[in-house]
C-alpha atoms as a PDB file:
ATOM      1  CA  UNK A   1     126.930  82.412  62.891  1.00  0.00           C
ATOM      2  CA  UNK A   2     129.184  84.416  60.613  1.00  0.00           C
ATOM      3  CA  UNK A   3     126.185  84.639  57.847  1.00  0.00           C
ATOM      4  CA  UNK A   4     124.233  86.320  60.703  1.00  0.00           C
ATOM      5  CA  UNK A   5     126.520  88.558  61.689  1.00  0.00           C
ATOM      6  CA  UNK A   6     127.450  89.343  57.827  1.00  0.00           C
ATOM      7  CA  UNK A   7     123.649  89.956  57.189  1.00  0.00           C
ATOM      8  CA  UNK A   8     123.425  92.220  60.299  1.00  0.00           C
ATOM      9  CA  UNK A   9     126.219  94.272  59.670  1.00  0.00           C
ATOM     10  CA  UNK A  10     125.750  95.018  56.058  1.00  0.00           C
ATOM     11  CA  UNK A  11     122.026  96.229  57.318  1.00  0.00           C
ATOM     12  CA  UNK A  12     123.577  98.338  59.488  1.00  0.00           C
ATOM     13  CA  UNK A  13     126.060  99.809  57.531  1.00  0.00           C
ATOM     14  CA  UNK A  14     123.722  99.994  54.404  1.00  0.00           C
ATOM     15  CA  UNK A  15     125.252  97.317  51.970  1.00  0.00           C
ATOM     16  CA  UNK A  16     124.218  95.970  49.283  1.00  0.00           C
ATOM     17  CA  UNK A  17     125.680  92.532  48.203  1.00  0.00           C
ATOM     18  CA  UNK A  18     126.961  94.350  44.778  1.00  0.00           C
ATOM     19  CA  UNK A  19     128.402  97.025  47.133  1.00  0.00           C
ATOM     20  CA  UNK A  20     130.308  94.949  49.601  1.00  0.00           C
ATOM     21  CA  UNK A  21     131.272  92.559  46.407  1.00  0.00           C
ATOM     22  CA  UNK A  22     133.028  95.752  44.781  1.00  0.00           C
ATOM     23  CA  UNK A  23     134.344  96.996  48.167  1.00  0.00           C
ATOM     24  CA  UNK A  24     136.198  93.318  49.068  1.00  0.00           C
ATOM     25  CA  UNK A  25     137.800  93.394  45.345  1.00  0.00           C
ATOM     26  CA  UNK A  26     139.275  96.423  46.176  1.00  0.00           C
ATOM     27  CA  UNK A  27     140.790  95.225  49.326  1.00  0.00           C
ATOM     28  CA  UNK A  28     142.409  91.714  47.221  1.00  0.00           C
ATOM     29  CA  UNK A  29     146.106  91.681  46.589  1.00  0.00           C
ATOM     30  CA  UNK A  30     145.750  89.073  44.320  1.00  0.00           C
ATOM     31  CA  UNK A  31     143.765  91.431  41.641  1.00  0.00           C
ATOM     32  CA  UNK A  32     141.134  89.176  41.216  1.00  0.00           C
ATOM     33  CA  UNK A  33     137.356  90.618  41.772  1.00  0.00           C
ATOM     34  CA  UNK A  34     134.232  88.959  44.162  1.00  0.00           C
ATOM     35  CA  UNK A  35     131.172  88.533  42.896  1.00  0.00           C
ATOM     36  CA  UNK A  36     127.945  88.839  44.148  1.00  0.00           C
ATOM     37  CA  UNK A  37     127.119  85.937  43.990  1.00  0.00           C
ATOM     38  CA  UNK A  38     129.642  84.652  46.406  1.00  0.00           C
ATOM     39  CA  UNK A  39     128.531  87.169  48.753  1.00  0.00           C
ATOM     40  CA  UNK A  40     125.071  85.842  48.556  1.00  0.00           C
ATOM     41  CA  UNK A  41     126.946  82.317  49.235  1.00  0.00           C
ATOM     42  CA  UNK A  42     128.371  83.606  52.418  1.00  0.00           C
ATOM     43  CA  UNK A  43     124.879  85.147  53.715  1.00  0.00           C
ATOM     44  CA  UNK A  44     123.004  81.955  52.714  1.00  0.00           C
ATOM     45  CA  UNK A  45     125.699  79.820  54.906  1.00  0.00           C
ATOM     46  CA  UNK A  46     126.732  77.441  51.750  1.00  0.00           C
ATOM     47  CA  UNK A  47     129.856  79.044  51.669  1.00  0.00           C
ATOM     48  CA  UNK A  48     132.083  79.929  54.866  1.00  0.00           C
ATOM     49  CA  UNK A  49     132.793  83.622  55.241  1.00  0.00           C
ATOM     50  CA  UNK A  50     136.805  84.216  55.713  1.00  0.00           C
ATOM     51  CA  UNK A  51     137.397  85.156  59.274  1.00  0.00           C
ATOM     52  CA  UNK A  52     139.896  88.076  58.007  1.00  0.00           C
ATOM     53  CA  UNK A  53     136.437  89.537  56.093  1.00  0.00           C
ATOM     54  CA  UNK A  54     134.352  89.548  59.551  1.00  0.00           C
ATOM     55  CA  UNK A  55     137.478  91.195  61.335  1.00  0.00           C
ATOM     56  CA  UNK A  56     137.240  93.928  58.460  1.00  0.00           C
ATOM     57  CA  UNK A  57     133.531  94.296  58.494  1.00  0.00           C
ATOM     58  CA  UNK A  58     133.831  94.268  62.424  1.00  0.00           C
ATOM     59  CA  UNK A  59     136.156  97.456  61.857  1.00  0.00           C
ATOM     60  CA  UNK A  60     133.743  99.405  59.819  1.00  0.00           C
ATOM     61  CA  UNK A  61     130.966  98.888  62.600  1.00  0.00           C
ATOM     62  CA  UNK A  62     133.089  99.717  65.329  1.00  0.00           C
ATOM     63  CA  UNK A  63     134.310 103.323  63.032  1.00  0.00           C
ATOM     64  CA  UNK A  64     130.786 104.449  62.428  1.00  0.00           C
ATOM     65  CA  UNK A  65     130.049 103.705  65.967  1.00  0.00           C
ATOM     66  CA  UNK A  66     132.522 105.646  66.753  1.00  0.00           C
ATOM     67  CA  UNK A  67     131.491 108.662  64.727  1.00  0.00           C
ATOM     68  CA  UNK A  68     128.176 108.128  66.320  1.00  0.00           C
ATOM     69  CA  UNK A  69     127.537 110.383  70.184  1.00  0.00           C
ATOM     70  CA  UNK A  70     123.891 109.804  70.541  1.00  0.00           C
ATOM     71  CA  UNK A  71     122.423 108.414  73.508  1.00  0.00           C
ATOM     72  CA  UNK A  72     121.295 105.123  73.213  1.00  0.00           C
ATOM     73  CA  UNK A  73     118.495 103.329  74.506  1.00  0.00           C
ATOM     74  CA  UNK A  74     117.945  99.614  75.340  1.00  0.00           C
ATOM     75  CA  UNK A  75     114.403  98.551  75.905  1.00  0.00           C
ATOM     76  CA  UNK A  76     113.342  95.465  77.874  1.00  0.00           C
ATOM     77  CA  UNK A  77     110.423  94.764  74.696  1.00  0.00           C
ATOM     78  CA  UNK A  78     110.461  95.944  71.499  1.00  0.00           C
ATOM     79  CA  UNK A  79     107.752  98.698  72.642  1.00  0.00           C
ATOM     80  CA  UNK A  80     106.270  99.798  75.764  1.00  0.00           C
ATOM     81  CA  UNK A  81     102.973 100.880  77.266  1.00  0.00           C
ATOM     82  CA  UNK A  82     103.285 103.853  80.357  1.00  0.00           C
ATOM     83  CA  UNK A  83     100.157 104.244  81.318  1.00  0.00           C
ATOM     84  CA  UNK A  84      99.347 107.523  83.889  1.00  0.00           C
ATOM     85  CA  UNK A  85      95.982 107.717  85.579  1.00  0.00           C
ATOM     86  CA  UNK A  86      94.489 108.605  88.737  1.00  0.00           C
ATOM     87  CA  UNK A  87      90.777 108.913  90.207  1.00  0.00           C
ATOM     88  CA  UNK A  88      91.197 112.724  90.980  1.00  0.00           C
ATOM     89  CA  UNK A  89      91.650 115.496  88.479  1.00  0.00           C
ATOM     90  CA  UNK A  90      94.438 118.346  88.531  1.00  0.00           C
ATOM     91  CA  UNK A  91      97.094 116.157  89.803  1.00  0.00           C
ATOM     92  CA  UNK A  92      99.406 116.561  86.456  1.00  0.00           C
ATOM     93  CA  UNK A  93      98.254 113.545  84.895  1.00  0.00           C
ATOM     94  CA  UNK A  94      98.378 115.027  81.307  1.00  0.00           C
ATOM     95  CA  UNK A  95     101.628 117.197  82.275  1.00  0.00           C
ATOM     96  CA  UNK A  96     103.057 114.038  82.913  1.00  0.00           C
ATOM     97  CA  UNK A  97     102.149 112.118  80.204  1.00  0.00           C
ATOM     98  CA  UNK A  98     103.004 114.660  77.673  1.00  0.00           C
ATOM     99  CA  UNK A  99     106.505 115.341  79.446  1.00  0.00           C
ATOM    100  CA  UNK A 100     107.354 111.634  79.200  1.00  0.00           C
ATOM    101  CA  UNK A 101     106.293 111.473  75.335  1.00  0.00           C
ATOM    102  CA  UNK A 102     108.108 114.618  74.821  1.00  0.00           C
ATOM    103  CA  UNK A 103     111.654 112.802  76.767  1.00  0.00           C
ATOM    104  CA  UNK A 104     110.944 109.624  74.941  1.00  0.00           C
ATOM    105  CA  UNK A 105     111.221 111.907  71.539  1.00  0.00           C
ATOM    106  CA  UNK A 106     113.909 113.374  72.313  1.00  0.00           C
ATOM    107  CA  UNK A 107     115.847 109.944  72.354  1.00  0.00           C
ATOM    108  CA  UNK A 108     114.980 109.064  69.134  1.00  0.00           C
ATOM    109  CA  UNK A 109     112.443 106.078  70.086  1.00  0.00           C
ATOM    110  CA  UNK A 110     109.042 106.332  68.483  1.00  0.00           C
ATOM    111  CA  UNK A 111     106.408 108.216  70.734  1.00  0.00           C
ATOM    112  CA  UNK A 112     103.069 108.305  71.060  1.00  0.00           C
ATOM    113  CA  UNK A 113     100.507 109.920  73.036  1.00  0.00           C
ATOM    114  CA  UNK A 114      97.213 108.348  73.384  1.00  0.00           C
ATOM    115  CA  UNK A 115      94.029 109.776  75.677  1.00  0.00           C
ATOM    116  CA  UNK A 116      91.927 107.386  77.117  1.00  0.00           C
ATOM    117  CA  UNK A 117      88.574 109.238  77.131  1.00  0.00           C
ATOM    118  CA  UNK A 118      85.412 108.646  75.761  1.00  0.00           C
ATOM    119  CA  UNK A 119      84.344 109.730  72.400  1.00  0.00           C
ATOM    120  CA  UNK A 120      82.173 112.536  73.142  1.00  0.00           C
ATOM    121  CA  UNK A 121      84.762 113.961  75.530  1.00  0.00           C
ATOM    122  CA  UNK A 122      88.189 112.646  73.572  1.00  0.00           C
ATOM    123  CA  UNK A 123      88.108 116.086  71.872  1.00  0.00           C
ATOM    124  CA  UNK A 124      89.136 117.907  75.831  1.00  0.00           C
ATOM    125  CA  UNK A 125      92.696 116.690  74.817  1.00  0.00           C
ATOM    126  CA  UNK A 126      92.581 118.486  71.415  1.00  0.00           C
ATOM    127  CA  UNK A 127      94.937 120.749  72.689  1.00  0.00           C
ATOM    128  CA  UNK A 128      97.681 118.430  74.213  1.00  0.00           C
ATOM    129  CA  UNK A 129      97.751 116.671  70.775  1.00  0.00           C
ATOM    130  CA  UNK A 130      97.925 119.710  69.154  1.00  0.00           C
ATOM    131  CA  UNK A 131     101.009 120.792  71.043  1.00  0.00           C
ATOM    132  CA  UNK A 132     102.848 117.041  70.574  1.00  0.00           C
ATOM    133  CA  UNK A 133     102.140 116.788  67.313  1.00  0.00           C
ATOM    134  CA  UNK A 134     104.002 119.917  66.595  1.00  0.00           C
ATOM    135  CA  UNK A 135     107.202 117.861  68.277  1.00  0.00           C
ATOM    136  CA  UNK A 136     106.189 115.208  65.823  1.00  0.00           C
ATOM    137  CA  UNK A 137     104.663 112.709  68.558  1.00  0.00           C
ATOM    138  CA  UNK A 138     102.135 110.590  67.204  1.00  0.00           C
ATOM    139  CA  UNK A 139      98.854 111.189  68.836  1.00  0.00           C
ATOM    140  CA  UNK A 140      96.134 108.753  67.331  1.00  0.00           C
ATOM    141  CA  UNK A 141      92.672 109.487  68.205  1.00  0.00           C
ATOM    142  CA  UNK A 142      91.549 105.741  69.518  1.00  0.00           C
ATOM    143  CA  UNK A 143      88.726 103.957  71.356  1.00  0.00           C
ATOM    144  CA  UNK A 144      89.306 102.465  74.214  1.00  0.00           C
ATOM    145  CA  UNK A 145      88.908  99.189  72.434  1.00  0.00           C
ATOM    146  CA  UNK A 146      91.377  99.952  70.359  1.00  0.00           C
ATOM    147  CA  UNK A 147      93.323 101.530  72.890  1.00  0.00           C
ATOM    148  CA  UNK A 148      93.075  97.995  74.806  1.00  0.00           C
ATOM    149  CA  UNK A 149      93.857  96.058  71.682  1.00  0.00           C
ATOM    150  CA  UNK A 150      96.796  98.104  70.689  1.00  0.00           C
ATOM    151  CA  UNK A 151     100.290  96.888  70.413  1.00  0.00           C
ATOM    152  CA  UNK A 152     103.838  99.399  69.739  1.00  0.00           C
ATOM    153  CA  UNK A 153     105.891  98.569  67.271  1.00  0.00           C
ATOM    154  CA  UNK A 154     109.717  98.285  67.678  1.00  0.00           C
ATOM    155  CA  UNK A 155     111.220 100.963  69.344  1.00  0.00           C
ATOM    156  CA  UNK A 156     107.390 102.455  69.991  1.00  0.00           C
ATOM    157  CA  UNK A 157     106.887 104.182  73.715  1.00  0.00           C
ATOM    158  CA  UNK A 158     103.203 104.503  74.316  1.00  0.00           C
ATOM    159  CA  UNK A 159     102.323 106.820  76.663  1.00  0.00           C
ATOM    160  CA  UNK A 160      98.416 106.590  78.178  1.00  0.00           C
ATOM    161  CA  UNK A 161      96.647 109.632  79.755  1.00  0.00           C
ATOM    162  CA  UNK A 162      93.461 107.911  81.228  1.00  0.00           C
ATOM    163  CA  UNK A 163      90.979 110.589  81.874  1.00  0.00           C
ATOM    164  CA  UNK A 164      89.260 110.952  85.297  1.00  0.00           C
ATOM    165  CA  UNK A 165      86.142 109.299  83.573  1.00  0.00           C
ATOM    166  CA  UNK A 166      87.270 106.403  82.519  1.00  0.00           C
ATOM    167  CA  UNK A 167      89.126 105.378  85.728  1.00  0.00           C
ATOM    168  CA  UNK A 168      85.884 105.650  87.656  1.00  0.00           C
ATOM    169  CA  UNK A 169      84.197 103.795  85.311  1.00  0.00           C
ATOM    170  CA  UNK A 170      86.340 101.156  86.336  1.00  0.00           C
ATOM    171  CA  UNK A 171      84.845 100.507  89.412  1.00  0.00           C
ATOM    172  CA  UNK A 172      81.172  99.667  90.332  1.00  0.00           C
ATOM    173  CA  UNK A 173      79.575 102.519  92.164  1.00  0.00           C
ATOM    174  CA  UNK A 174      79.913 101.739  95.927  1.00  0.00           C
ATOM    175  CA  UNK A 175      76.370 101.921  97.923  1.00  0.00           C
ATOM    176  CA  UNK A 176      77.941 103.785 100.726  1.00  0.00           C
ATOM    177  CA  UNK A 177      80.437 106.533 100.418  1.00  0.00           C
ATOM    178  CA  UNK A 178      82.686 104.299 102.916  1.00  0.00           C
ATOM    179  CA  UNK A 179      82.904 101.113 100.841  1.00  0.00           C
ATOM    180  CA  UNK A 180      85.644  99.707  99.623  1.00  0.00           C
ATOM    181  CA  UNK A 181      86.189 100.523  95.818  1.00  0.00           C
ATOM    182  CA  UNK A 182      84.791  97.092  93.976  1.00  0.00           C
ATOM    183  CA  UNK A 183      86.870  96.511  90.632  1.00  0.00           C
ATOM    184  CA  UNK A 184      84.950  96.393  87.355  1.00  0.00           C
ATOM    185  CA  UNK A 185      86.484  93.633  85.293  1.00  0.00           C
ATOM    186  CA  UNK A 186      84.833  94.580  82.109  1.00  0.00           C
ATOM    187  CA  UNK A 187      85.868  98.065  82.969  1.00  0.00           C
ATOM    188  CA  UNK A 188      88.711 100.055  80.997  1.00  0.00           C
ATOM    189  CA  UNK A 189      91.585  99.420  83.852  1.00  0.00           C
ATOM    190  CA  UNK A 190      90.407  96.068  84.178  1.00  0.00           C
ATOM    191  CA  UNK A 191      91.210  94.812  80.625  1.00  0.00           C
ATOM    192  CA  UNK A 192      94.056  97.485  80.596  1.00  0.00           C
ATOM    193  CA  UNK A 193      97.954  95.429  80.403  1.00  0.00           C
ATOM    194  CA  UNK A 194     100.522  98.107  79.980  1.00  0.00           C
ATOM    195  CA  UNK A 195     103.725  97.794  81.165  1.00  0.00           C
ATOM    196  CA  UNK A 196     103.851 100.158  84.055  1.00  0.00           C
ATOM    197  CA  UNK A 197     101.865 102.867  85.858  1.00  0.00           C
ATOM    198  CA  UNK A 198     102.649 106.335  87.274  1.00  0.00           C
ATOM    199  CA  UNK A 199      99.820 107.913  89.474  1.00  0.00           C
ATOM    200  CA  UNK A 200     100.620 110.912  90.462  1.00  0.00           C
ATOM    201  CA  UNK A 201      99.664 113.299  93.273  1.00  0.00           C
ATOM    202  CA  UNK A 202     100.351 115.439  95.989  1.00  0.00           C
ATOM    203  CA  UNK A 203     100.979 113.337  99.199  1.00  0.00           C
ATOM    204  CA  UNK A 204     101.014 116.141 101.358  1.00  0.00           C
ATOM    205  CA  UNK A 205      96.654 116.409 100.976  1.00  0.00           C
ATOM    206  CA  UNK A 206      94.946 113.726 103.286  1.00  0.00           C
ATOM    207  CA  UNK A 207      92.360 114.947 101.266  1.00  0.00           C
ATOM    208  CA  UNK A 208      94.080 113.589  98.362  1.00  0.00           C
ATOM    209  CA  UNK A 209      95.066 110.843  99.747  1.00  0.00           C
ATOM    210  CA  UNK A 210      92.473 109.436 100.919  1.00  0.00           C
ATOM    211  CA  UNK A 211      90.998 108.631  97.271  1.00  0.00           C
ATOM    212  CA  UNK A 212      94.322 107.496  95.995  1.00  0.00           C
ATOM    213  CA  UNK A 213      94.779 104.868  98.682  1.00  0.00           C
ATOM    214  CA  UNK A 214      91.226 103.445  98.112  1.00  0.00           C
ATOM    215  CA  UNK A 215      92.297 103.632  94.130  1.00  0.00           C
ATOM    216  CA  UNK A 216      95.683 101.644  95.132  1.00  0.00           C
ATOM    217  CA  UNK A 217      94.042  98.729  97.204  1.00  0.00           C
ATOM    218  CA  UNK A 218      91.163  98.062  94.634  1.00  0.00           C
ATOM    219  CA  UNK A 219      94.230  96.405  93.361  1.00  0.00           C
ATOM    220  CA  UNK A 220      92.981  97.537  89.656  1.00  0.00           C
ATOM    221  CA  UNK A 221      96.318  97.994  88.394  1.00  0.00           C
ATOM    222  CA  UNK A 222      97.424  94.760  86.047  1.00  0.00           C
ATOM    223  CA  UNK A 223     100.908  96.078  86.001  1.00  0.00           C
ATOM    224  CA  UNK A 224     103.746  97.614  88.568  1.00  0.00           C
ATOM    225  CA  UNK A 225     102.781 101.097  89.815  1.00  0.00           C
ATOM    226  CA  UNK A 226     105.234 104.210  90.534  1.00  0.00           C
ATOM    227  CA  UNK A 227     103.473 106.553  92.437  1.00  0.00           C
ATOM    228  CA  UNK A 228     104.809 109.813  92.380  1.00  0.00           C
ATOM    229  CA  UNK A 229     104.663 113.034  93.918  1.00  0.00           C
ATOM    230  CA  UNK A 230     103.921 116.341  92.292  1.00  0.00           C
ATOM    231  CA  UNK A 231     104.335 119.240  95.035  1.00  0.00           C
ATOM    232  CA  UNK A 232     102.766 122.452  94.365  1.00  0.00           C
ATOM    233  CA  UNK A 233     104.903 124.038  97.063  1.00  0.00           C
ATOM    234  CA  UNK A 234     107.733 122.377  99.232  1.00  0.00           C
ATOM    235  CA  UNK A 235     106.380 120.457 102.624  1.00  0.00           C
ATOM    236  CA  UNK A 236     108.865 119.148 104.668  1.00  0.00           C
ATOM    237  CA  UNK A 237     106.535 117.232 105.965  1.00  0.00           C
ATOM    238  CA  UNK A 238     104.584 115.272 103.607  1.00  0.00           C
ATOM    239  CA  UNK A 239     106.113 111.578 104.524  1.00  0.00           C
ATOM    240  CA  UNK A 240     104.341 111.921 107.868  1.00  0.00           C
ATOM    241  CA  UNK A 241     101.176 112.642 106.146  1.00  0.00           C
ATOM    242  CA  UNK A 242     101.581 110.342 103.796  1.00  0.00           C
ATOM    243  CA  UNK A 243     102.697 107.544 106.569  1.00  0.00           C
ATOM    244  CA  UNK A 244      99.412 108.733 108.539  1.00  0.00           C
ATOM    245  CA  UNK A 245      97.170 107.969 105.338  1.00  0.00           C
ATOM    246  CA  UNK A 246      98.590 104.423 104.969  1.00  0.00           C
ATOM    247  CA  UNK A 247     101.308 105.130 102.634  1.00  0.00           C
ATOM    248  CA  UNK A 248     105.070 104.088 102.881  1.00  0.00           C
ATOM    249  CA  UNK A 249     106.936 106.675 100.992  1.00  0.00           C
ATOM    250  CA  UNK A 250     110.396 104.392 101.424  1.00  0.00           C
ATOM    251  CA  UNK A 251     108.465 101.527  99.604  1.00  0.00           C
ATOM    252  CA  UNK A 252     109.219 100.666  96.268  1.00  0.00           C
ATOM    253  CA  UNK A 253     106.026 101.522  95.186  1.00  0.00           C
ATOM    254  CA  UNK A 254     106.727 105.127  95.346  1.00  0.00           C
ATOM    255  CA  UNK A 255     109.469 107.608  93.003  1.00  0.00           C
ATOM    256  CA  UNK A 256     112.235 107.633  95.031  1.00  0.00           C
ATOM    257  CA  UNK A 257     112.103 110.934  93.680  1.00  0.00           C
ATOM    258  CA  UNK A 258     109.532 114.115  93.377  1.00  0.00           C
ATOM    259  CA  UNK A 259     108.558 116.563  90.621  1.00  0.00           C
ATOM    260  CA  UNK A 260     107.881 120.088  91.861  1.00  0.00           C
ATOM    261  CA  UNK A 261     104.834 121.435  89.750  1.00  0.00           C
ATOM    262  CA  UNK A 262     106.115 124.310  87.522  1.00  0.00           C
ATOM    263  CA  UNK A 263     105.888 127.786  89.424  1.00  0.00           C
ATOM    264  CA  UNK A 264     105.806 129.570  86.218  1.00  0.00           C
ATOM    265  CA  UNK A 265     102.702 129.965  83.906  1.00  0.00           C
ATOM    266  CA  UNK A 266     104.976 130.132  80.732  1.00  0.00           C
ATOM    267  CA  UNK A 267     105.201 127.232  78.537  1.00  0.00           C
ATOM    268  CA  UNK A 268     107.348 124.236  79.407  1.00  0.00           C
ATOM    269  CA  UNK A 269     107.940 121.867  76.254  1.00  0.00           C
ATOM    270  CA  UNK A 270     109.657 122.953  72.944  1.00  0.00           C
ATOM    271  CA  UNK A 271     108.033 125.362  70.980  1.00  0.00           C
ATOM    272  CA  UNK A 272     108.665 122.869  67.946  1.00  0.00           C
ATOM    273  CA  UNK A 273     110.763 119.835  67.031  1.00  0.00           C
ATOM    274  CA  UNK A 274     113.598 121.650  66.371  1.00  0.00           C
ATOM    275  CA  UNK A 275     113.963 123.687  69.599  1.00  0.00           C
ATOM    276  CA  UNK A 276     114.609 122.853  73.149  1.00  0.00           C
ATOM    277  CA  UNK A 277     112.821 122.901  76.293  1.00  0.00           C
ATOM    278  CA  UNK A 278     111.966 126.386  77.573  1.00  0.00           C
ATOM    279  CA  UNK A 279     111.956 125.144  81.035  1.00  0.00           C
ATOM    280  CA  UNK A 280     115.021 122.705  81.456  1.00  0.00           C
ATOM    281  CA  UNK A 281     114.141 122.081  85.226  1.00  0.00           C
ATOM    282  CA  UNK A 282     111.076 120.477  83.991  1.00  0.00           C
ATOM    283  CA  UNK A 283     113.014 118.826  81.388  1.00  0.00           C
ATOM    284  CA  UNK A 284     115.892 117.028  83.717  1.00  0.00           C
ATOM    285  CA  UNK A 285     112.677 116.082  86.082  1.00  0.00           C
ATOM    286  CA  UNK A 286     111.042 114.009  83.279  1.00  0.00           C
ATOM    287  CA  UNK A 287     113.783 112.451  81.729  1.00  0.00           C
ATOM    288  CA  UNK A 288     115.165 111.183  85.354  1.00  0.00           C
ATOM    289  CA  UNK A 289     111.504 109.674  85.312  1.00  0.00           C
ATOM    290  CA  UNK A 290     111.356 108.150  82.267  1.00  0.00           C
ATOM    291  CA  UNK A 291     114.751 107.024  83.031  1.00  0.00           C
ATOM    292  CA  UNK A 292     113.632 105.651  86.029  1.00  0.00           C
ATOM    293  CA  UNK A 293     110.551 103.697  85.071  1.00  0.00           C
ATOM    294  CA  UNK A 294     112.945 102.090  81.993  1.00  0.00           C
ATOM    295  CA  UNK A 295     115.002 100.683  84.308  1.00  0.00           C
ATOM    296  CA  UNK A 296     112.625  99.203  86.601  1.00  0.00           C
ATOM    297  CA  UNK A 297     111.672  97.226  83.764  1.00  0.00           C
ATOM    298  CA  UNK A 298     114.664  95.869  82.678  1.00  0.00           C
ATOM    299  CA  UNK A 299     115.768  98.643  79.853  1.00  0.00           C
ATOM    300  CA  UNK A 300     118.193 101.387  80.348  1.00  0.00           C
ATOM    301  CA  UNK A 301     119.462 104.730  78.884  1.00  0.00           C
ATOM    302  CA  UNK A 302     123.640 104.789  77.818  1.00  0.00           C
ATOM    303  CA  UNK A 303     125.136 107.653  77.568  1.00  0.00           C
ATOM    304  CA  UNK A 304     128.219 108.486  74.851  1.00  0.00           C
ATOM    305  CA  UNK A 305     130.506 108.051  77.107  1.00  0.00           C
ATOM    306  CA  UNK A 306     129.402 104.211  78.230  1.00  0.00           C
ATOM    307  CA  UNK A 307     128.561 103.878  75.066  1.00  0.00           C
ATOM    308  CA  UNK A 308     132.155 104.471  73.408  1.00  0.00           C
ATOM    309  CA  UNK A 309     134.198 102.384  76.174  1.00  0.00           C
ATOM    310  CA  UNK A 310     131.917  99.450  74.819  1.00  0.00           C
ATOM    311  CA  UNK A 311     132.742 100.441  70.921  1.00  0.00           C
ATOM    312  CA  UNK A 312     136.221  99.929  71.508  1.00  0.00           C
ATOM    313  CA  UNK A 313     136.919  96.693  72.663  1.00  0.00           C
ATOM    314  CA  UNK A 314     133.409  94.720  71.838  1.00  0.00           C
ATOM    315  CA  UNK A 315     133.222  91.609  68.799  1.00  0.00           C
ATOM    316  CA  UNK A 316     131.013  92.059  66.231  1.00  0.00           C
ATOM    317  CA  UNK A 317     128.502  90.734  67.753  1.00  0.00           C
ATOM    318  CA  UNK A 318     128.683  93.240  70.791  1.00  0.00           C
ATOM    319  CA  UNK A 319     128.978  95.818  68.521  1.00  0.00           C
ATOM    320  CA  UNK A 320     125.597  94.934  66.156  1.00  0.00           C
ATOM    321  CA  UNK A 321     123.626  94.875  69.727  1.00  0.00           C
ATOM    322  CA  UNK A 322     124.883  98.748  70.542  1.00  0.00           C
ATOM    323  CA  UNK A 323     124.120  99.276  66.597  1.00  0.00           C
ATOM    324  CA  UNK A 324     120.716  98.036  66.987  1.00  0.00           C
ATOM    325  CA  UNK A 325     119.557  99.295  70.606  1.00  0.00           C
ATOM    326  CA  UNK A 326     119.218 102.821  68.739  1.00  0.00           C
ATOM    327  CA  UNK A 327     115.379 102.916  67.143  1.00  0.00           C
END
């Protein structure tokens, strides 16, 4: 267990074996120096590491730690697929999705933003990509083959803007209007397997409504759903509608939250990577989201503070975890 720990720790703190060698002869009272090669001993487990040595390595974790205030992030998987769709356009799928990317940035995980659209309309979302890739977002231009086969890496959030095409191409076409919506299984959604969805709307439209409860009880989704509500102006009212178009707002289906669209037609996200939001309303919104969909998954989002009352009294072993949680 020690040799683990010892490997673990000297990747985090950027050891080599000739470097931690040097650094325990200079700690020896008995002037004799530690070779390399006994440090490769210890990691290879032929040779038991001295327990005062892990308590001193322990230390030097727990400092840099210490000198460390960033927010940390534990995922549930090594990476994660959001995926945000919806039948209808102009419900702030793509505001959403790029939001989320941007938020997932900002905590130093891996993001990328990927459009689900076909190849001779893929180019609609030029613009989007253009935008994120300025913030350093990763925005690979995919097939939706490749989008189905694709996998994140470590510390990867994938966020997945399906386009209004593809979700309807999902379904078979119904013979009368009134039909209930028949699920295509060779169809995008049903091969699609991320890890959660967001469909969001405005549940204050029976209009609207209508076509997102037929798109909820196709049961398409392979995956939990969030469904979320995007206001264009405040309703007081919109639970009743929504209750009167078969939804429960007080399930755990939907946000227990909403995002107010933007009033303002400025721009919302950073102007670049080095900047901050230029509309921080819009900012807290999507983080609480992002927030909120990592923790129905299992992950979670520490702040400094939680963070440093860990630091202080964790083992080693503690303190590698809170080391490692930060991609």
């Amino acid at each position: 267990m020690n040799a683990v720990l010892l490997k673990r720790a000297m990747k985090y703190l950027d050891l080599s074996s000739v470097a931690l060698a040097e650094k325990v002869s200079g700690l020896r009272e008995d002037g004799k120096r530690t070779a390399p090669e006994t440090i490769s001993r210890w990691l290879s487990g032929t040779r038991p590491v001295d327990p005062f040595l892990m308590g001193w390595i322990a230390e030097l974790v727990r400092s840099k730690l210490m000198t460390q205030d960033d927010v940390r992030v534990r995922l549930p998987s090594e990476g994660l697929v959001i995926a945000v769709s919806n039948l209808k356009g102009g419900v702030g799928k793509t505001t959403v999705s790029r939001n989320l990317a941007v938020i997932a940035k900002s905590l130093r995980l891996k993001s990328t933003y990927i459009y689900a659209d076909y190849p001779i309309s893929v180019r609609a979302g030029r613009t989007t990509k253009n935008r994120l890739e300025a913030l350093r977002i990763n925005c690979p231009e995919l097939s939706l083959d490749e989008i189905l086969a694709y996998k994140p890496a470590a510390g990867e959030i994938v966020i997945v803007d399906v386009s209004n095409g593809v979700a309807r191409d999902s379904f078979f076409t119904p013979e009368k209007s009134e039909d209930r919506l028949q699920v295509n299984p060779t169809g995008f959604l049903g091969q699609f397997r991320p890890d959660i969805y967001v469909v969001p709307g405005e549940f204050s439209s029976s209009m609207d409504n209508w076509s997102l409860k037929a798109f909820i009880d196709s049961n398409v989704f392979h995956a939990p759903v969030q469904l979320l509500h995007r206001p264009s102006f405040m309703s007081m009212d919109f639970a009743s509608t929504a209750r009167a178009d078969g939804f429960d707002v007080t399930s755990g289906m939907f946000c227990p939250f909403f995002i107010p669209q933007s009033v303002s037609a400025s721009a919302v996200l950073p102007q670049d990577a080095l900047s901050d939001w230029q509309n921080l309303d819009q900012k807290h919104h999507h983080y609480k989201l992002f927030e909120h969909l990592l923790e129905l998954l299992g992950g979670e989002i520490m702040d400094s503070f939680d963070v440093m009352q860990s630091v202080k009294t964790a083992p080693l072993s503690k303190l590698l975890d809170l080391a490692e949680d930060v991609y």
